[in-house]
N, C-alpha and C. Protein backbone atom coordinates (compact mmCIF):
# COMPACT_ATOMS: atom_id res chain seq x y z
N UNK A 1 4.01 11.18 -4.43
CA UNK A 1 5.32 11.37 -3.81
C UNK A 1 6.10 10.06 -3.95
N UNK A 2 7.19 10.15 -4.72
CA UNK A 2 7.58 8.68 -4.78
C UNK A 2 9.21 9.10 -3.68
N UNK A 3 9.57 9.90 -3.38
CA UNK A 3 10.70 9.63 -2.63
C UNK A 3 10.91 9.30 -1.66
N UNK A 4 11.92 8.46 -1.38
CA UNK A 4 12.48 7.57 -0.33
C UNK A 4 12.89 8.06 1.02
N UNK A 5 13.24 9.41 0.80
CA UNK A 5 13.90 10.18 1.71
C UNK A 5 13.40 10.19 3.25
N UNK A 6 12.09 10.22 3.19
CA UNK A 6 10.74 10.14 4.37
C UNK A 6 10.77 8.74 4.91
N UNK A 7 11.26 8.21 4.38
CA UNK A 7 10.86 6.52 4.61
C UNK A 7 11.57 6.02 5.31
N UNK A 8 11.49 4.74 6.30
CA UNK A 8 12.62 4.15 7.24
C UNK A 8 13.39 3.85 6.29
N UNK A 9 14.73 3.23 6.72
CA UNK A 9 15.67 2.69 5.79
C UNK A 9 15.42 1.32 5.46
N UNK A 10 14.50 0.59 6.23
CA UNK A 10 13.95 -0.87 5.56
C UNK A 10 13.18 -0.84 4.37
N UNK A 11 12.52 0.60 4.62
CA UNK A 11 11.48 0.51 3.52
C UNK A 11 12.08 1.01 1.83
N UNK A 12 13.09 1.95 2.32
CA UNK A 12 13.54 2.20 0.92
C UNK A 12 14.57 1.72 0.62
N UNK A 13 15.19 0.24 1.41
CA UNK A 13 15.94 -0.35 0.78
C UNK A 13 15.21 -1.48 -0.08
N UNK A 14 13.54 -1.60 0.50
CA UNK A 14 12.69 -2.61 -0.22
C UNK A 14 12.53 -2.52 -1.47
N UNK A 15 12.42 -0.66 -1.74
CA UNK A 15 11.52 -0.12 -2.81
C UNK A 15 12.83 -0.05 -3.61
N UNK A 16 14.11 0.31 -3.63
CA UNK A 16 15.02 0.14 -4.16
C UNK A 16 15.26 -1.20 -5.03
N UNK A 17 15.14 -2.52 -4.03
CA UNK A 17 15.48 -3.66 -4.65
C UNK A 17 14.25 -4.33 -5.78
N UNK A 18 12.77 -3.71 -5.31
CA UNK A 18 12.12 -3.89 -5.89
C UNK A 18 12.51 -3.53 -7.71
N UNK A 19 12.76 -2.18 -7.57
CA UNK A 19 12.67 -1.46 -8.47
C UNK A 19 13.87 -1.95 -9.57
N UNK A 20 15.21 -2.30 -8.74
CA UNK A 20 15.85 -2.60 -9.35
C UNK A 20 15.46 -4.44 -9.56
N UNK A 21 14.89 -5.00 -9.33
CA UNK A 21 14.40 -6.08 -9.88
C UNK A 21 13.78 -6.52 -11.03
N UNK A 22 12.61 -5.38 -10.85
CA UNK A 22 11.66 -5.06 -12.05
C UNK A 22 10.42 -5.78 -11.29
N UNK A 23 10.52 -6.10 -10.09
CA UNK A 23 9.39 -6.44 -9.81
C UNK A 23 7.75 -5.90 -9.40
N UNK A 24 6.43 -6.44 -9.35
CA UNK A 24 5.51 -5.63 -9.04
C UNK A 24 5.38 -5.95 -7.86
N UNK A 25 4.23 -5.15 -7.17
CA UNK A 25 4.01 -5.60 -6.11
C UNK A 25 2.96 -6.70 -6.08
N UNK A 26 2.23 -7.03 -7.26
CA UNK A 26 1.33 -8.28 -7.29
C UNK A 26 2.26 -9.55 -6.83
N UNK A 27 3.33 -9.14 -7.67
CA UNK A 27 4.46 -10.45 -7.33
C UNK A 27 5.03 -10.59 -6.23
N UNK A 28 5.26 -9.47 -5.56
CA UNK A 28 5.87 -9.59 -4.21
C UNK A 28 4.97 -9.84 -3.02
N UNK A 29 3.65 -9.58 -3.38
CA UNK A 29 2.64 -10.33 -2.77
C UNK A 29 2.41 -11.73 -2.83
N UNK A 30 2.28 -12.20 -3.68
CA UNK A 30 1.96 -13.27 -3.92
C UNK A 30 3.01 -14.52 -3.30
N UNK A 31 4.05 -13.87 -3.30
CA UNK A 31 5.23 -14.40 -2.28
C UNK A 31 5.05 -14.52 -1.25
N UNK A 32 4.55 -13.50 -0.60
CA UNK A 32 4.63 -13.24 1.03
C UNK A 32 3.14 -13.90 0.95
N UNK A 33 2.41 -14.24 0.63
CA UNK A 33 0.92 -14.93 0.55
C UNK A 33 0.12 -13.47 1.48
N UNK A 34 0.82 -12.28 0.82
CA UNK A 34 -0.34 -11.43 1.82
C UNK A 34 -0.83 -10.26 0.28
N UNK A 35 -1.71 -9.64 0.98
CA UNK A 35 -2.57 -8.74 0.01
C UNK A 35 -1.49 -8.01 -0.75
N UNK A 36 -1.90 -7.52 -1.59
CA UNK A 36 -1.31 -6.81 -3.21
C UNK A 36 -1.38 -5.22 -2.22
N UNK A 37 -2.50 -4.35 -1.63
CA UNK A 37 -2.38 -3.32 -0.92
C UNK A 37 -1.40 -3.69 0.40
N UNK A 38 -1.42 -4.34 0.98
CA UNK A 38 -0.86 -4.32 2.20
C UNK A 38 0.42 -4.55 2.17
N UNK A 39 0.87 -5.20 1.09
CA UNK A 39 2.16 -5.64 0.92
C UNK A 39 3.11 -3.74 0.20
N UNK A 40 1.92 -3.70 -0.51
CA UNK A 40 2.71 -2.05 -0.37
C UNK A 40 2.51 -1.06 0.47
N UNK A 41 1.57 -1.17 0.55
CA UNK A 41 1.67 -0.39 2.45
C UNK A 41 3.18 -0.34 3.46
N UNK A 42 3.24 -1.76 3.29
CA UNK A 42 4.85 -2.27 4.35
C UNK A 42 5.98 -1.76 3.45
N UNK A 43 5.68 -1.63 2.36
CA UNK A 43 7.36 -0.57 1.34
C UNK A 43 6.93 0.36 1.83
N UNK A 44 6.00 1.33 2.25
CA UNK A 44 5.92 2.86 2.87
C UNK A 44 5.83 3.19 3.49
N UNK A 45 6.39 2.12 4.71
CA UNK A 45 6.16 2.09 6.15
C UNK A 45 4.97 2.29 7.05
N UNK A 46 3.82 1.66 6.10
CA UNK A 46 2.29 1.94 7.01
C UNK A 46 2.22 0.46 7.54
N UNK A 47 2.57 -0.34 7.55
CA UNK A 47 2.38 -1.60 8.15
C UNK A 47 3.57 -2.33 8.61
N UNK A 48 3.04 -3.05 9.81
CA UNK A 48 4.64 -4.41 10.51
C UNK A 48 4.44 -5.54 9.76
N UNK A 49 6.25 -5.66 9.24
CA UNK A 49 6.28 -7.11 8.94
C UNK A 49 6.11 -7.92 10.02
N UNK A 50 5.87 -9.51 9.68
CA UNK A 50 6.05 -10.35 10.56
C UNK A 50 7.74 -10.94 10.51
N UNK A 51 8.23 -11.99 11.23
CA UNK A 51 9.71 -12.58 11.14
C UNK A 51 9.99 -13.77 9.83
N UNK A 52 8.78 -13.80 9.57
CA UNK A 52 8.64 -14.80 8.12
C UNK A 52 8.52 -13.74 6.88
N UNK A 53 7.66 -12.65 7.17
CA UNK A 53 7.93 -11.54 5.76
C UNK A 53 9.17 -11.40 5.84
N UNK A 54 9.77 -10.73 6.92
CA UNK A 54 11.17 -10.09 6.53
C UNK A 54 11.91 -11.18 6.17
N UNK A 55 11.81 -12.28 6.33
CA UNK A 55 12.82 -13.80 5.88
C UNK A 55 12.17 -13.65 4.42
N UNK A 56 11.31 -13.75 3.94
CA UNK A 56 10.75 -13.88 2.88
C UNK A 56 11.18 -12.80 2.22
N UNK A 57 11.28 -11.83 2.74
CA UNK A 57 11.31 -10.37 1.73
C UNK A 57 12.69 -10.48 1.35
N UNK A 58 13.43 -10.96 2.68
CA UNK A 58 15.18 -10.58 2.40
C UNK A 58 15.16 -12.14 0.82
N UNK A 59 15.19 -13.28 1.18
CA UNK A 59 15.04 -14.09 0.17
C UNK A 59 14.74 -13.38 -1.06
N UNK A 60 14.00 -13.11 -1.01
CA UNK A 60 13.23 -12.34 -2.91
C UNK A 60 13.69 -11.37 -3.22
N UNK A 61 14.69 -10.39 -2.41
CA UNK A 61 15.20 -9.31 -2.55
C UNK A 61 16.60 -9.41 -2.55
N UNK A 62 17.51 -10.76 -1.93
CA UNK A 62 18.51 -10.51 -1.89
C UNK A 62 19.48 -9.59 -0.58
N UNK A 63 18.54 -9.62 0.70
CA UNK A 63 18.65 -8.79 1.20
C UNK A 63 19.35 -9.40 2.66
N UNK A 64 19.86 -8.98 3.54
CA UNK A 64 20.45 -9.20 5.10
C UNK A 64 19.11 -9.75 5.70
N UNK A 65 18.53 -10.57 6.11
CA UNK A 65 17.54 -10.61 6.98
C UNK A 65 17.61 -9.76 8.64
N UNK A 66 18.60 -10.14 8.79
CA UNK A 66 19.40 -10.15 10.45
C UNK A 66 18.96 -8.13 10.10
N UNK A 67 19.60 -7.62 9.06
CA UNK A 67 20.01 -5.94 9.11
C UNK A 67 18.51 -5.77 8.83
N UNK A 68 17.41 -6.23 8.14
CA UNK A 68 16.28 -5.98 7.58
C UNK A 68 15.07 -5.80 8.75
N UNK A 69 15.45 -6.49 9.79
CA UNK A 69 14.64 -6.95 10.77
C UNK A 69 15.04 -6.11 11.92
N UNK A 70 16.76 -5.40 11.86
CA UNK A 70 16.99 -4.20 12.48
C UNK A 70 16.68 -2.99 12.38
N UNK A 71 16.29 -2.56 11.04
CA UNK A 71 16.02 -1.67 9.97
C UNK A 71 14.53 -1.25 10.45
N UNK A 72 13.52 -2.38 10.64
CA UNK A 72 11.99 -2.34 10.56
C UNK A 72 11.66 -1.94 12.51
N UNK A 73 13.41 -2.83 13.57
CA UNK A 73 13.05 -2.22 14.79
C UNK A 73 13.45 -0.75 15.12
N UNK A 74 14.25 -0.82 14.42
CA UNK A 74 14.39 0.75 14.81
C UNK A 74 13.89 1.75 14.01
N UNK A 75 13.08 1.39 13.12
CA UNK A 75 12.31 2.40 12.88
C UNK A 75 10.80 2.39 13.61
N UNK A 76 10.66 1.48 14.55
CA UNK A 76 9.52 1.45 15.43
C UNK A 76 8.47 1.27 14.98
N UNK A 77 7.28 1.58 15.55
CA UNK A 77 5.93 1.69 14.86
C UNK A 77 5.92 2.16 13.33
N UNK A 78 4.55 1.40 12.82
CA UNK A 78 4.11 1.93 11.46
C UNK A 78 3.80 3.60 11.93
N UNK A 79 3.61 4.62 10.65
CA UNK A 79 2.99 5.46 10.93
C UNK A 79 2.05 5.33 10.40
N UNK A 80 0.38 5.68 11.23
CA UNK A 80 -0.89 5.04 10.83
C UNK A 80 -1.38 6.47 10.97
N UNK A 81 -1.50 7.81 10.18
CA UNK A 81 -2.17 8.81 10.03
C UNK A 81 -3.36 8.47 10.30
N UNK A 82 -4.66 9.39 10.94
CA UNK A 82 -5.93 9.19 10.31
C UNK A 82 -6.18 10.68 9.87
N UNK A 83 -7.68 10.84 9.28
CA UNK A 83 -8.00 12.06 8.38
C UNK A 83 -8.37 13.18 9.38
N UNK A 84 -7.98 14.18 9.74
CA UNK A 84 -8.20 15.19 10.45
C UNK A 84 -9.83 15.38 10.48
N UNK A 85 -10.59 15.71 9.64
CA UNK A 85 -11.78 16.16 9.12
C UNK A 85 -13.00 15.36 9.73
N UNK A 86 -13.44 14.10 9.58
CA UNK A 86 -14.94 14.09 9.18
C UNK A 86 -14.74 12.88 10.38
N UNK A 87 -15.98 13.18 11.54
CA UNK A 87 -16.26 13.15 12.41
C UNK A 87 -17.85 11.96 12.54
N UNK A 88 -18.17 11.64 10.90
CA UNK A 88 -19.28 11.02 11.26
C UNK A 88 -18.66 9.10 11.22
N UNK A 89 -19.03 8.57 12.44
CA UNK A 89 -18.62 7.42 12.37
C UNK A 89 -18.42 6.29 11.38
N UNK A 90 -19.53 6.63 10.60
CA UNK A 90 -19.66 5.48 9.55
C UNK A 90 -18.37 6.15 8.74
N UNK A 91 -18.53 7.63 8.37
CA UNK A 91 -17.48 8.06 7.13
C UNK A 91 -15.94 7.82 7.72
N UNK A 92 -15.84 7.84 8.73
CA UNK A 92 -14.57 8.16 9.16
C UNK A 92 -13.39 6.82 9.23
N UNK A 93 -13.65 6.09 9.11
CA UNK A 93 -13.34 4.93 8.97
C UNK A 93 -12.65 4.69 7.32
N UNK A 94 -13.21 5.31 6.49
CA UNK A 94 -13.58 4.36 4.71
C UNK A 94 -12.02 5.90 4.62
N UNK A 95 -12.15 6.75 5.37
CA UNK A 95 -10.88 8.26 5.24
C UNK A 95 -10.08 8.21 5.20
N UNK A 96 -9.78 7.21 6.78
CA UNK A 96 -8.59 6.95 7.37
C UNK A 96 -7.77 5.94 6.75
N UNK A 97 -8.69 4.85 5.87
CA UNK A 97 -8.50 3.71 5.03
C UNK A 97 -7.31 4.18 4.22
N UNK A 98 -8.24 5.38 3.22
CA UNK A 98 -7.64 6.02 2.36
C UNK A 98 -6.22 6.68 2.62
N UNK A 99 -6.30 7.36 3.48
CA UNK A 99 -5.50 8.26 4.39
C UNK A 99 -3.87 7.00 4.42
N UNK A 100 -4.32 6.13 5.18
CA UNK A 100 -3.53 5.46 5.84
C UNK A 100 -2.73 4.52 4.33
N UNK A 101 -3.68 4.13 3.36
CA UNK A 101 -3.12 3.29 2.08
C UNK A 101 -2.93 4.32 0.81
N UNK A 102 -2.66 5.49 0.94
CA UNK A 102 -2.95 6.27 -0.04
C UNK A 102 -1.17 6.26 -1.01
N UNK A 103 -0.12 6.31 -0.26
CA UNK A 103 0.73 5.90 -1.47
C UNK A 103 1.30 4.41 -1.55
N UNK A 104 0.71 3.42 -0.93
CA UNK A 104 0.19 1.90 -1.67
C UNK A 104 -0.70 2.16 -2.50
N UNK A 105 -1.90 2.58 -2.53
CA UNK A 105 -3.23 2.28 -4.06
C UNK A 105 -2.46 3.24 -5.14
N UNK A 106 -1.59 4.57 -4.69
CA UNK A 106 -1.55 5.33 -5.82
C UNK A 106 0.21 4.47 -6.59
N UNK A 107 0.97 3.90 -6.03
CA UNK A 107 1.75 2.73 -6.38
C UNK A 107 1.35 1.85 -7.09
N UNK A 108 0.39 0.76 -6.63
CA UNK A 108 -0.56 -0.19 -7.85
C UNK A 108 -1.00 0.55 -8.65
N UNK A 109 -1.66 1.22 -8.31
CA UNK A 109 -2.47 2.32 -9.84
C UNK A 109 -1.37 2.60 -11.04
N UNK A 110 -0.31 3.11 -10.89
CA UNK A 110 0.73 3.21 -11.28
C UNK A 110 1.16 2.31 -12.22
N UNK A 111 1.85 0.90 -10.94
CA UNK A 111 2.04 -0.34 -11.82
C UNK A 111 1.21 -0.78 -12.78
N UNK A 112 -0.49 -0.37 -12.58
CA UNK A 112 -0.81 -1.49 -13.66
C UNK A 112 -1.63 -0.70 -14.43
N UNK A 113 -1.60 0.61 -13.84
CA UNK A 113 -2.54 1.84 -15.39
C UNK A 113 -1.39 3.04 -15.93
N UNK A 114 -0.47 3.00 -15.55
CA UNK A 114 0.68 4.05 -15.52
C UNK A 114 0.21 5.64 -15.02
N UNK A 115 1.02 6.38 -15.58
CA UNK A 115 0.92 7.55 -14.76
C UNK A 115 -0.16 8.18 -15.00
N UNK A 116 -1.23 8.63 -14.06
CA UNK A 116 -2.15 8.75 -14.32
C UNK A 116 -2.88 9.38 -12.99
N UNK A 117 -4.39 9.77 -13.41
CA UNK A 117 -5.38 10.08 -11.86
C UNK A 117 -6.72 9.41 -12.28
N UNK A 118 -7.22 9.38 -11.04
CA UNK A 118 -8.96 8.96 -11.28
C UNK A 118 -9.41 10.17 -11.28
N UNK A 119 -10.28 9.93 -12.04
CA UNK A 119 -11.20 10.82 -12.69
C UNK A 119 -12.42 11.19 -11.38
N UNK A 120 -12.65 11.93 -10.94
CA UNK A 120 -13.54 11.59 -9.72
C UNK A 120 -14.89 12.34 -10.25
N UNK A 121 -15.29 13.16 -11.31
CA UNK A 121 -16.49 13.01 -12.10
C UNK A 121 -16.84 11.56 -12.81
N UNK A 122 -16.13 10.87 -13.07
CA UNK A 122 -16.72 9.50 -13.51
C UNK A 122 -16.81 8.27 -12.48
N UNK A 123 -16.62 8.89 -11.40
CA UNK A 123 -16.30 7.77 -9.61
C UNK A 123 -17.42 7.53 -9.56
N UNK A 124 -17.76 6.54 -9.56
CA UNK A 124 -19.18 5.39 -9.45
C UNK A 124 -18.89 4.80 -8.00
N UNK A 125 -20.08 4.75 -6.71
CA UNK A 125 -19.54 4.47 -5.67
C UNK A 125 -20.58 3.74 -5.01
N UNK A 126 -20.48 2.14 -4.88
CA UNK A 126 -21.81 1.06 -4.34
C UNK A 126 -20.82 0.99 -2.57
N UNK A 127 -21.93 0.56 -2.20
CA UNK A 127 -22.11 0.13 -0.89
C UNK A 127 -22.86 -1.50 -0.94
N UNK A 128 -22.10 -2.38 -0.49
CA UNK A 128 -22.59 -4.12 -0.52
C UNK A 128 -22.59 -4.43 0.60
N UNK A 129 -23.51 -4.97 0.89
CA UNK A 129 -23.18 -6.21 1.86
C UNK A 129 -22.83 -7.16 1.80
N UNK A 130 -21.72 -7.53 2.24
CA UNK A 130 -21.40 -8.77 2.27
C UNK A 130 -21.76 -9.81 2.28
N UNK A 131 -22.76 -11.04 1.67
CA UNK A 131 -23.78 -11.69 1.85
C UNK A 131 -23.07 -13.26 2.53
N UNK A 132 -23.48 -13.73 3.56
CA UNK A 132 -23.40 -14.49 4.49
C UNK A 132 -22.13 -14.16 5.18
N UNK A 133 -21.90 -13.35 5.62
CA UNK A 133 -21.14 -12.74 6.44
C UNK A 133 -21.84 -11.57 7.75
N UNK A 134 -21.39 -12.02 8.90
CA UNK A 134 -22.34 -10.88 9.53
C UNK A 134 -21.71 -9.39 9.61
N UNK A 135 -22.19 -8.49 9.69
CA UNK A 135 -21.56 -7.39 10.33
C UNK A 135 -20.97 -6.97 9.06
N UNK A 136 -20.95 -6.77 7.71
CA UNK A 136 -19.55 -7.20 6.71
C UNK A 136 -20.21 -6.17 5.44
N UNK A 137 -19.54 -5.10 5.31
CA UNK A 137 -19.71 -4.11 4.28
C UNK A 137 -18.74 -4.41 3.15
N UNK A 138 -18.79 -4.01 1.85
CA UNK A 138 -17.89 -3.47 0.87
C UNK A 138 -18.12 -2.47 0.45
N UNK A 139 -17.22 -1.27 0.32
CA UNK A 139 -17.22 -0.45 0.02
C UNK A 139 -16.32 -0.01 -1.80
N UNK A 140 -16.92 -0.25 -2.49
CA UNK A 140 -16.41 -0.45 -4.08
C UNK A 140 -16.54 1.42 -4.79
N UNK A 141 -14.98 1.55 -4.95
CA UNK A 141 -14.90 2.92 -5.65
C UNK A 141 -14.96 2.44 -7.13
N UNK A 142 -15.25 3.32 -8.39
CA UNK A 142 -14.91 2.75 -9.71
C UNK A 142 -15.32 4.15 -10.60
N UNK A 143 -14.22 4.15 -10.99
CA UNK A 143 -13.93 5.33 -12.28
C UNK A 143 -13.13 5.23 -13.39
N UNK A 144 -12.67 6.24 -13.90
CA UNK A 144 -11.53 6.14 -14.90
C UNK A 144 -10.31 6.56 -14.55
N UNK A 145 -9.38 5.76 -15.90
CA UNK A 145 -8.14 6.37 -15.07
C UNK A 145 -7.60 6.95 -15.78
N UNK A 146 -7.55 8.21 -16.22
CA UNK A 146 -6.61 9.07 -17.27
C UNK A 146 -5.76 9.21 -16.75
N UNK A 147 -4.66 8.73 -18.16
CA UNK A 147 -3.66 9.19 -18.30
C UNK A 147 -2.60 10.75 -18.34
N UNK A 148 -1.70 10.99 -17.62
CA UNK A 148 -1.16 12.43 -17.36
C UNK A 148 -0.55 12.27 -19.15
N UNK A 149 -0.76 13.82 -20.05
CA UNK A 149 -0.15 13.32 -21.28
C UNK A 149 1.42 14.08 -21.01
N UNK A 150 2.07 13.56 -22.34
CA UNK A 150 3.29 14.55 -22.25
C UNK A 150 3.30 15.46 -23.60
N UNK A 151 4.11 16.62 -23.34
CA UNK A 151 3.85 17.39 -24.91
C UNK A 151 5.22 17.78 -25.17
């Protein structure tokens, strides 16, 4: 779903300037010194800026800070879906992940494999521990990414 229409007006004035920039979101991360997912998360309104992103964002975007920072209050809370379905503690968590970042990862995916899906017969799926870390899982998806063709 790439339309704007659903979205606060902070967020699709982000995705607008982005777009008309030519910028990625690796880059617009790397600005804000925050994650490559999270930073698109906040273009789709799943996450709060802080008063230094939105200074930062309006800077790199060209944008009102003062209207940007009105934009993000009145559209209130993030909306943080979780997955209706699966009830077992450990799973329910890795769902909601998904659930909650699902058009941020399918955005990067985008930017840097083009239009495309994972293959979920070739989804290879480890479980790590985090080693010297307590308490500390990774959860690593890995497949292919075909391309949608055109004819």
């Amino acid at each position: 779903m790439n339309s704007t229409e659903s979205l606060p007006p902070a967020c699709a004035k982000l995705l607008h300037e982005k777009v008309r920039r030519k910028l990625t979101f690796a880059q617009i991360s790397a600005e804000l010194s925050r994650d490559e997912v999270w930073t698109a998360a906040l273009f789709y309104g799943r996450a709060s800026p802080t008063h230094k992103d939105i200074r930062q964002l309006a800077s790199l975007l060209s944008l009102s800070a003062e209207t940007l920072e009105e934009d993000f209050h009145m559209a209130g809370p993030p909306v943080r879906e979780i997955c209706d379905t699966p009830t077992n503690p450990v799973v329910a968590p890795f769902c909601d992940a998904i659930k909650l970042y699902e058009r941020a990862i399918r955005s990067i995916l985008v930017e840097k494999m083009g239009d495309g899906a994972v293959s979920g017969p070739h989804m290879k799926v480890r479980v790590e521990k985090i080693e010297n870390r307590q308490s500390e899982v990774r959860l690593v998806l890995e497949s292919k990414y075909v391309p949608y063709q055109s004819w």
